[in-house]
PDB file of N, CA and C in Angstrom:
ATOM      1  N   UNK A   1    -113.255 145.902 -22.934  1.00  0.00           N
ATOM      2  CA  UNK A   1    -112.813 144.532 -22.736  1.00  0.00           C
ATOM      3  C   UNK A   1    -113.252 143.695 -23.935  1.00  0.00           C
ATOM      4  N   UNK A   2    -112.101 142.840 -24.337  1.00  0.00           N
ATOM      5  CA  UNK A   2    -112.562 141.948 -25.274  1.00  0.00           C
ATOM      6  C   UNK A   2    -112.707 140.505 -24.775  1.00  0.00           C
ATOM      7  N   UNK A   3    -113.589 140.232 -25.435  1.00  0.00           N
ATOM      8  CA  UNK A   3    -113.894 138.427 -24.676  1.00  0.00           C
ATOM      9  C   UNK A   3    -114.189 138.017 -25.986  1.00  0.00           C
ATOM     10  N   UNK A   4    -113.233 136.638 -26.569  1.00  0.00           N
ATOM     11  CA  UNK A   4    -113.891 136.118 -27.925  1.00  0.00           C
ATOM     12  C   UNK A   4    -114.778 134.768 -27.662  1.00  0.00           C
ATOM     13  N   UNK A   5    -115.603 135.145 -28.918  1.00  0.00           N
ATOM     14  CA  UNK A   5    -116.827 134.327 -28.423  1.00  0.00           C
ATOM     15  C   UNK A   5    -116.960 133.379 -30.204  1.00  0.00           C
ATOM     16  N   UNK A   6    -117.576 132.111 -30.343  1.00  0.00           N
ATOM     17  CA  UNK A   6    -117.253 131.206 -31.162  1.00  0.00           C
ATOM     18  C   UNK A   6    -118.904 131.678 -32.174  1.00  0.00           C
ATOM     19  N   UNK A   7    -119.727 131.899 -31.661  1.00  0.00           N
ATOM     20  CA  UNK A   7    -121.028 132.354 -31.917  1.00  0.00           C
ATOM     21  C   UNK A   7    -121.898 133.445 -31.849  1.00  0.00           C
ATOM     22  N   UNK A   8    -122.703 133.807 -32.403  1.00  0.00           N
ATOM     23  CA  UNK A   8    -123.301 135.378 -31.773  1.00  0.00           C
ATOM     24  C   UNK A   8    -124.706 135.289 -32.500  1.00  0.00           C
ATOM     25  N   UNK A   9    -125.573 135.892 -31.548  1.00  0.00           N
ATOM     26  CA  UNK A   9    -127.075 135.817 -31.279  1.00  0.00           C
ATOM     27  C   UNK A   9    -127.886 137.397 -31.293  1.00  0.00           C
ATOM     28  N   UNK A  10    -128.607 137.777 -32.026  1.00  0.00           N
ATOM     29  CA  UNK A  10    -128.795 138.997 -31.991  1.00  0.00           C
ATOM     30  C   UNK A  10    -130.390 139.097 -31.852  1.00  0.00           C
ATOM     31  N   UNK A  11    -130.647 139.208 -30.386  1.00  0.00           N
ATOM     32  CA  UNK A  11    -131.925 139.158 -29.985  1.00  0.00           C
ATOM     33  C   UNK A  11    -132.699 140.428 -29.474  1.00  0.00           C
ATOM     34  N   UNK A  12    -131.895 141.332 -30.174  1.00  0.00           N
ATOM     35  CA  UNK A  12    -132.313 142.615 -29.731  1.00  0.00           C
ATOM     36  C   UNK A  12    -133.743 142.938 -30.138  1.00  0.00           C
ATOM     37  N   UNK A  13    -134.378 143.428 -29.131  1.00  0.00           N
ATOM     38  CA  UNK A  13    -136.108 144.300 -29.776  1.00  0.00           C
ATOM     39  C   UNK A  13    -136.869 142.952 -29.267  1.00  0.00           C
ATOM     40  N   UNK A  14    -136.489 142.024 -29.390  1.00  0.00           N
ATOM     41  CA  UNK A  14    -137.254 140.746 -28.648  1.00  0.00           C
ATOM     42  C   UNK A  14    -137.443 140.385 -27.487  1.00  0.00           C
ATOM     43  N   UNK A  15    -138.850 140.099 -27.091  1.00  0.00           N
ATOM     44  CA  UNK A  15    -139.439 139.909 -25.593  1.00  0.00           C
ATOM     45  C   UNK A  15    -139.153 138.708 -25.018  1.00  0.00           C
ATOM     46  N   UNK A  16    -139.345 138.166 -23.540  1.00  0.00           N
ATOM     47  CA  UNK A  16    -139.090 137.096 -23.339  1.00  0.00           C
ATOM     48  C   UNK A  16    -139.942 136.250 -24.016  1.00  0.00           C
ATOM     49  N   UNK A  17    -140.010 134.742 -24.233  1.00  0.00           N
ATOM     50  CA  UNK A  17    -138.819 134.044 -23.848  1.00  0.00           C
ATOM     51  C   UNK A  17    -138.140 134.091 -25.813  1.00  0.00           C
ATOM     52  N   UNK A  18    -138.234 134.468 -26.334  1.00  0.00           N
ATOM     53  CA  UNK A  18    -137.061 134.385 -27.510  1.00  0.00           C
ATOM     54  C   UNK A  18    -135.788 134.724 -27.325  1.00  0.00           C
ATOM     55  N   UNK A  19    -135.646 135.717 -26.491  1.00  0.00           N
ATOM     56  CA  UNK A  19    -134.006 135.484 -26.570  1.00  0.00           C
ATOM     57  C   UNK A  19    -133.383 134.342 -26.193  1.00  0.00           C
ATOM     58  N   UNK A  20    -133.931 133.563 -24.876  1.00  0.00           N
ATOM     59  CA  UNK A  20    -133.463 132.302 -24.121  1.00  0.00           C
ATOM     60  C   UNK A  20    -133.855 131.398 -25.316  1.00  0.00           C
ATOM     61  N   UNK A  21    -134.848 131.241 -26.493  1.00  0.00           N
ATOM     62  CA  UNK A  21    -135.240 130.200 -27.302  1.00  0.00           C
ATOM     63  C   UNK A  21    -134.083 130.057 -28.429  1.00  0.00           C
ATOM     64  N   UNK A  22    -133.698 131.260 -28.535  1.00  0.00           N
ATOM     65  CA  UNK A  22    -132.454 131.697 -29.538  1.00  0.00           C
ATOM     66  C   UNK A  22    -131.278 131.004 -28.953  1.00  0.00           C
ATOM     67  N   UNK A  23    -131.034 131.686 -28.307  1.00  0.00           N
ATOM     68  CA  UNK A  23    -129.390 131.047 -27.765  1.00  0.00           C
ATOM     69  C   UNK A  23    -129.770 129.340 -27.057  1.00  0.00           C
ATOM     70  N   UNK A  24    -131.032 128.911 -27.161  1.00  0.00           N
ATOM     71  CA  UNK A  24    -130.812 127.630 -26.463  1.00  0.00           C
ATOM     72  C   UNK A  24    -130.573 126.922 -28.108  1.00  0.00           C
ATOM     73  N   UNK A  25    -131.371 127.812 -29.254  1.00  0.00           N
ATOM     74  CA  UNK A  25    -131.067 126.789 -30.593  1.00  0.00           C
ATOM     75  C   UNK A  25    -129.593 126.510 -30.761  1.00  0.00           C
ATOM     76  N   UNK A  26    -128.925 127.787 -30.838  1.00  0.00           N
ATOM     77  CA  UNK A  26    -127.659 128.052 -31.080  1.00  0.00           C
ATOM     78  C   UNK A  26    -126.245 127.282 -30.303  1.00  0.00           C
ATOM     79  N   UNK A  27    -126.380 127.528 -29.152  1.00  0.00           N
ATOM     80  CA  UNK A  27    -125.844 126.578 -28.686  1.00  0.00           C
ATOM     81  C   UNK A  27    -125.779 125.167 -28.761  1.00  0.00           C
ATOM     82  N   UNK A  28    -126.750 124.432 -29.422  1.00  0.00           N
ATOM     83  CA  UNK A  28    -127.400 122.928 -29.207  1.00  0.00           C
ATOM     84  C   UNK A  28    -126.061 122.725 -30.627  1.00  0.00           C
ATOM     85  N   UNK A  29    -125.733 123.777 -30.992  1.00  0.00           N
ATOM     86  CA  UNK A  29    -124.992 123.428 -32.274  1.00  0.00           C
ATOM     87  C   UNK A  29    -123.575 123.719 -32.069  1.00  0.00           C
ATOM     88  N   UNK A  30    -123.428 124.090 -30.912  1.00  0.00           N
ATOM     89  CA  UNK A  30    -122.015 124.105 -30.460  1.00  0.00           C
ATOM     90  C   UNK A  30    -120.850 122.823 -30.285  1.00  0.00           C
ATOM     91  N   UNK A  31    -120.155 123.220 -30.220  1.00  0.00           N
ATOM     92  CA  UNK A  31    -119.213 122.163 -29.397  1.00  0.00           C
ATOM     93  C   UNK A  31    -119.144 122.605 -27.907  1.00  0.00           C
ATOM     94  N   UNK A  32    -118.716 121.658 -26.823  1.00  0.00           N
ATOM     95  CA  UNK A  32    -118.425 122.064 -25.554  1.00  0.00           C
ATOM     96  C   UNK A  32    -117.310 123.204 -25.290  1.00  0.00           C
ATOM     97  N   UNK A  33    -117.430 123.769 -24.486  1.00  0.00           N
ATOM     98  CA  UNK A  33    -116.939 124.761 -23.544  1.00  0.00           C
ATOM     99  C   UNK A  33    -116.719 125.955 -25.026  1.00  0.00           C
ATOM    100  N   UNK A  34    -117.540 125.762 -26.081  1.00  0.00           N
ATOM    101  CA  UNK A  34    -117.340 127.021 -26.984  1.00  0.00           C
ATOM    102  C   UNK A  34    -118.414 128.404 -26.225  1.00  0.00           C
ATOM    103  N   UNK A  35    -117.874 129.545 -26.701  1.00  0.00           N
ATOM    104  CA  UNK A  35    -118.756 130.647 -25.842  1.00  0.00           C
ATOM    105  C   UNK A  35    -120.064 131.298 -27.163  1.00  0.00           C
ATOM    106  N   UNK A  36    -120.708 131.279 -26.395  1.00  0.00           N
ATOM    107  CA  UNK A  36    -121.509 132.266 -27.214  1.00  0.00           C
ATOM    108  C   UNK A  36    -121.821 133.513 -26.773  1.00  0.00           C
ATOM    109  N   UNK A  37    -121.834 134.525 -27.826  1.00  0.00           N
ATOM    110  CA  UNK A  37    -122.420 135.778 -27.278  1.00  0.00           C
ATOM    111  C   UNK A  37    -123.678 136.104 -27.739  1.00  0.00           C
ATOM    112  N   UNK A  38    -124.614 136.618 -26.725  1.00  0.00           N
ATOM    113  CA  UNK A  38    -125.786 137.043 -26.573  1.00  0.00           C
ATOM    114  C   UNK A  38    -126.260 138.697 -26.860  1.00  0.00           C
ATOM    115  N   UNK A  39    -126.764 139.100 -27.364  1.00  0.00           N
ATOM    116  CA  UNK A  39    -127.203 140.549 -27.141  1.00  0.00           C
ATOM    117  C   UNK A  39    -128.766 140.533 -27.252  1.00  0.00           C
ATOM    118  N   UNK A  40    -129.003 141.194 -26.080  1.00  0.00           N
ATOM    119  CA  UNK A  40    -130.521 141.624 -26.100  1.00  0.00           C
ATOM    120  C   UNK A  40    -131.051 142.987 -25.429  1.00  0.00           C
ATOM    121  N   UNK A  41    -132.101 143.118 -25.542  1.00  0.00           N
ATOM    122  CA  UNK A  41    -132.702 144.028 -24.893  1.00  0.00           C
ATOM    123  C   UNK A  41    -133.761 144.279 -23.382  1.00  0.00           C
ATOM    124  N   UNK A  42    -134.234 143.358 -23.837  1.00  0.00           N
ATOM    125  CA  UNK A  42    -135.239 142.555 -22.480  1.00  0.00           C
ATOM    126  C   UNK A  42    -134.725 142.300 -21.175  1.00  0.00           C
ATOM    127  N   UNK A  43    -134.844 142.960 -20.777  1.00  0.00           N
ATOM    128  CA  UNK A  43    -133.773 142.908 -19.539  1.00  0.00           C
ATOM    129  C   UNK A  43    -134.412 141.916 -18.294  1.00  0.00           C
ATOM    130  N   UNK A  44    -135.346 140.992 -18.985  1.00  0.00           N
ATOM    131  CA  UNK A  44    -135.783 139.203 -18.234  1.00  0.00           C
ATOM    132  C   UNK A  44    -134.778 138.753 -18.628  1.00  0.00           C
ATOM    133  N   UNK A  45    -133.789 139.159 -19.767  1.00  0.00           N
ATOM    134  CA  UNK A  45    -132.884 138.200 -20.271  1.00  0.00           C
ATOM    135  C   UNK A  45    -132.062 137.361 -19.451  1.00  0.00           C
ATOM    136  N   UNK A  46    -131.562 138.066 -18.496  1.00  0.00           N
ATOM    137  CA  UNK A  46    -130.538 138.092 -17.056  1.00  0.00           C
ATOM    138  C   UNK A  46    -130.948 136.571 -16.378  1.00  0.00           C
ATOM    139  N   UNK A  47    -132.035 137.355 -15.841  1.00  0.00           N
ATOM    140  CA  UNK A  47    -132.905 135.960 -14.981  1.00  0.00           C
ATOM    141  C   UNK A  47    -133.086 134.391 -15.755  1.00  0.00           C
ATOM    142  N   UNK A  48    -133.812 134.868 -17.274  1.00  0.00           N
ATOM    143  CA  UNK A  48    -133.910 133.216 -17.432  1.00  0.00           C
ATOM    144  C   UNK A  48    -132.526 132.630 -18.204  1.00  0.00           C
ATOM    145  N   UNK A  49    -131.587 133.493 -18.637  1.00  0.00           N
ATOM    146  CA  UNK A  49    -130.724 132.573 -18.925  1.00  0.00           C
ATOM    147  C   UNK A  49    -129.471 132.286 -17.649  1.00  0.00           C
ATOM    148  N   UNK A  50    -129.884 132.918 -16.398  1.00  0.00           N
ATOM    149  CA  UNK A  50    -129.320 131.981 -15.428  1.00  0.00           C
ATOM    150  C   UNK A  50    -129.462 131.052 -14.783  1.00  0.00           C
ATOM    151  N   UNK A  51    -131.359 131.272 -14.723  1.00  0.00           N
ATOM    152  CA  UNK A  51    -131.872 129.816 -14.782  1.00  0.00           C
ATOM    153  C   UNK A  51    -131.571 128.381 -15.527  1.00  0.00           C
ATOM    154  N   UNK A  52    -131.672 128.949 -16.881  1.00  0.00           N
ATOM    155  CA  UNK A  52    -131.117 127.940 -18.087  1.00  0.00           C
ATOM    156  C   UNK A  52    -130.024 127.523 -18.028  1.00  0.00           C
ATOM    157  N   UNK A  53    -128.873 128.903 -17.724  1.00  0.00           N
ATOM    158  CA  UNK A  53    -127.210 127.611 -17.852  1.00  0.00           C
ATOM    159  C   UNK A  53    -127.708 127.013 -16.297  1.00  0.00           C
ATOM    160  N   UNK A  54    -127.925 127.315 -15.117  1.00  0.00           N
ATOM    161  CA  UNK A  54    -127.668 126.093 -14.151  1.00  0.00           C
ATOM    162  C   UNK A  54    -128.493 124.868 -14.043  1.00  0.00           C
ATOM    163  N   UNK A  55    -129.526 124.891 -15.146  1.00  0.00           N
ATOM    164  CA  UNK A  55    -130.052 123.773 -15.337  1.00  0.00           C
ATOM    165  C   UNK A  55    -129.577 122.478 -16.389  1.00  0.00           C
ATOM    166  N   UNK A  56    -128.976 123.612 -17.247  1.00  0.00           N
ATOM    167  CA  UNK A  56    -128.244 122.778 -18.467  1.00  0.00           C
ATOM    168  C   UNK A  56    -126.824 122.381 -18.504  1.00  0.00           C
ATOM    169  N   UNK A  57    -125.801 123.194 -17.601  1.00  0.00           N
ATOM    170  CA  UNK A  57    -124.641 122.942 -17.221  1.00  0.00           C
ATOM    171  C   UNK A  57    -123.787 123.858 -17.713  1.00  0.00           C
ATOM    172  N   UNK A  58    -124.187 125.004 -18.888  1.00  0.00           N
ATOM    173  CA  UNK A  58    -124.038 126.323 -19.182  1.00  0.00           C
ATOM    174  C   UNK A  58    -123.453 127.172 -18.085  1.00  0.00           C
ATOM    175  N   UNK A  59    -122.556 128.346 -18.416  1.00  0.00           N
ATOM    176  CA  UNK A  59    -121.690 129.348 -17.290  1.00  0.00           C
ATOM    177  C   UNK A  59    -121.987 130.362 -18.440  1.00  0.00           C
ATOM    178  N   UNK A  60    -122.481 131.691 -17.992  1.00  0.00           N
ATOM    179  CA  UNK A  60    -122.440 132.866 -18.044  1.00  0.00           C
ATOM    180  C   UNK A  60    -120.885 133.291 -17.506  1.00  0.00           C
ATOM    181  N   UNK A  61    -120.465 133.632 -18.742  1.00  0.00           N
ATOM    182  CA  UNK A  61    -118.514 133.935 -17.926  1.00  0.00           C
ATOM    183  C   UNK A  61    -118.769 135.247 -17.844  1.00  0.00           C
ATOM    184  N   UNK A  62    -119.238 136.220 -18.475  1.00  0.00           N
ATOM    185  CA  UNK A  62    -119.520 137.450 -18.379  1.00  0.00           C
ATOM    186  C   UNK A  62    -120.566 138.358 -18.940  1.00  0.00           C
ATOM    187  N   UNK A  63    -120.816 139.586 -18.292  1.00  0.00           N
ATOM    188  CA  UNK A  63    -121.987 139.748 -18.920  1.00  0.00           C
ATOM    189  C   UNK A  63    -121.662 141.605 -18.671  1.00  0.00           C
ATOM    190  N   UNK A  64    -122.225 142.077 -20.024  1.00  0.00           N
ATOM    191  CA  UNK A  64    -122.150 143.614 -19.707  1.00  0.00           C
ATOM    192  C   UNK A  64    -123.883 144.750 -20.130  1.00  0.00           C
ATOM    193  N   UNK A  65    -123.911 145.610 -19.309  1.00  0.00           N
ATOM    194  CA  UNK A  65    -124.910 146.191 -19.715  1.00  0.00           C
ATOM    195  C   UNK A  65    -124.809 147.965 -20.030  1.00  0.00           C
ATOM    196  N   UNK A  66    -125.249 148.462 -20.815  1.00  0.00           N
ATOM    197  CA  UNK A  66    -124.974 149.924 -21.347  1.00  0.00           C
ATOM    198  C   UNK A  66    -126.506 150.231 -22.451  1.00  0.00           C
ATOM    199  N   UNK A  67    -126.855 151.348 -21.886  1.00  0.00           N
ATOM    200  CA  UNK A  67    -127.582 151.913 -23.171  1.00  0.00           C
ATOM    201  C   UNK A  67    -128.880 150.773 -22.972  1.00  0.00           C
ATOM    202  N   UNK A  68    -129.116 150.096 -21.893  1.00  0.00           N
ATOM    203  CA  UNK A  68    -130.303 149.199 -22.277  1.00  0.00           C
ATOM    204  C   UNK A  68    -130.148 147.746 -23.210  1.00  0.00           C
ATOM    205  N   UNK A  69    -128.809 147.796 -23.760  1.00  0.00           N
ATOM    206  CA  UNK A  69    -128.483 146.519 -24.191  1.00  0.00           C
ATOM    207  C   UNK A  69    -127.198 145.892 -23.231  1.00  0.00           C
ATOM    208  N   UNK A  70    -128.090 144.588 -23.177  1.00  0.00           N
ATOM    209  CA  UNK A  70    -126.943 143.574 -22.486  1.00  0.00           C
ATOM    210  C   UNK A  70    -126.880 142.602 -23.216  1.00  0.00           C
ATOM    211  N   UNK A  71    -125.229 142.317 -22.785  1.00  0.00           N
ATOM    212  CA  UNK A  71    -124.410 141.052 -23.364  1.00  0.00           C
ATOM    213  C   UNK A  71    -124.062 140.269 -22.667  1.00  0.00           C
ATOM    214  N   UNK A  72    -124.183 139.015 -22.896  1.00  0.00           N
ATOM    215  CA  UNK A  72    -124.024 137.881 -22.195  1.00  0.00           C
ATOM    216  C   UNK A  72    -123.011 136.864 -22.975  1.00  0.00           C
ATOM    217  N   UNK A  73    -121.488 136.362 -22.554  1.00  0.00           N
ATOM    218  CA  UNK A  73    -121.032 135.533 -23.059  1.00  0.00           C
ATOM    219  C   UNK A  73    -121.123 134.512 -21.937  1.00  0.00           C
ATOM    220  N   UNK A  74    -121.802 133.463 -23.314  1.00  0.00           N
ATOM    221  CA  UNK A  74    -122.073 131.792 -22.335  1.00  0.00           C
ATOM    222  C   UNK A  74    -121.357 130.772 -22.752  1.00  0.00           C
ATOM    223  N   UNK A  75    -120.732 130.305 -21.975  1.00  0.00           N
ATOM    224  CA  UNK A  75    -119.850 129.018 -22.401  1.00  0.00           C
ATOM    225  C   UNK A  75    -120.716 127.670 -22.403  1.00  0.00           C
ATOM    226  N   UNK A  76    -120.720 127.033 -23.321  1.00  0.00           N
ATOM    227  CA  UNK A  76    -121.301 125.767 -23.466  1.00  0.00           C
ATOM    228  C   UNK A  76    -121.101 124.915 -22.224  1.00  0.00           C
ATOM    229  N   UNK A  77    -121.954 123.900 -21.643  1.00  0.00           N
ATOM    230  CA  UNK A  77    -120.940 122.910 -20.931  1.00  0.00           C
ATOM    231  C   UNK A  77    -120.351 122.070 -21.555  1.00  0.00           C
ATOM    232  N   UNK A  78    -119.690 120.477 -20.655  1.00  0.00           N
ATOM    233  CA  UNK A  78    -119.278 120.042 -21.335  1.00  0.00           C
ATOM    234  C   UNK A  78    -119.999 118.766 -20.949  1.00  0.00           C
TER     235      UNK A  78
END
């Protein structure tokens, strides 16, 4: 499956919380409803960036996992 994404974050090998510190920089530089994609390894990743988009107004549109790496595309809010 392809999902295009406006940004991309490569947080692989990194523990919590940097991946969520990463994609919260990255995004802050977005425009609204642009997606970003995430890749990490840390598999806390899940938990705090679902915490984070429903606090910030952020949607996880999809997310895939294989091999120990997961991807997360997040749409900005608006």
């Amino acid at each position: 499956m392809t999902i295009e994404y406006d940004n991309f974050v490569d947080a692989k090998g990194l523990q919590c919380p940097q991946p969520l510190l990463l994609a919260s920089q990255a995004i802050k530089k977005m425009l609204p409803s642009s997606v970003l994609l995430l890749e990490a390894t840390d598999p806390h990743t899940d938990l705090d960036l679902q915490v984070w988009c429903e606090r910030f107004g952020h949607q996880i549109v999809h997310t895939e996992e294989k091999d120990d790496l997961f991807r997360f595309w997040i749409q900005k809010g608006v």
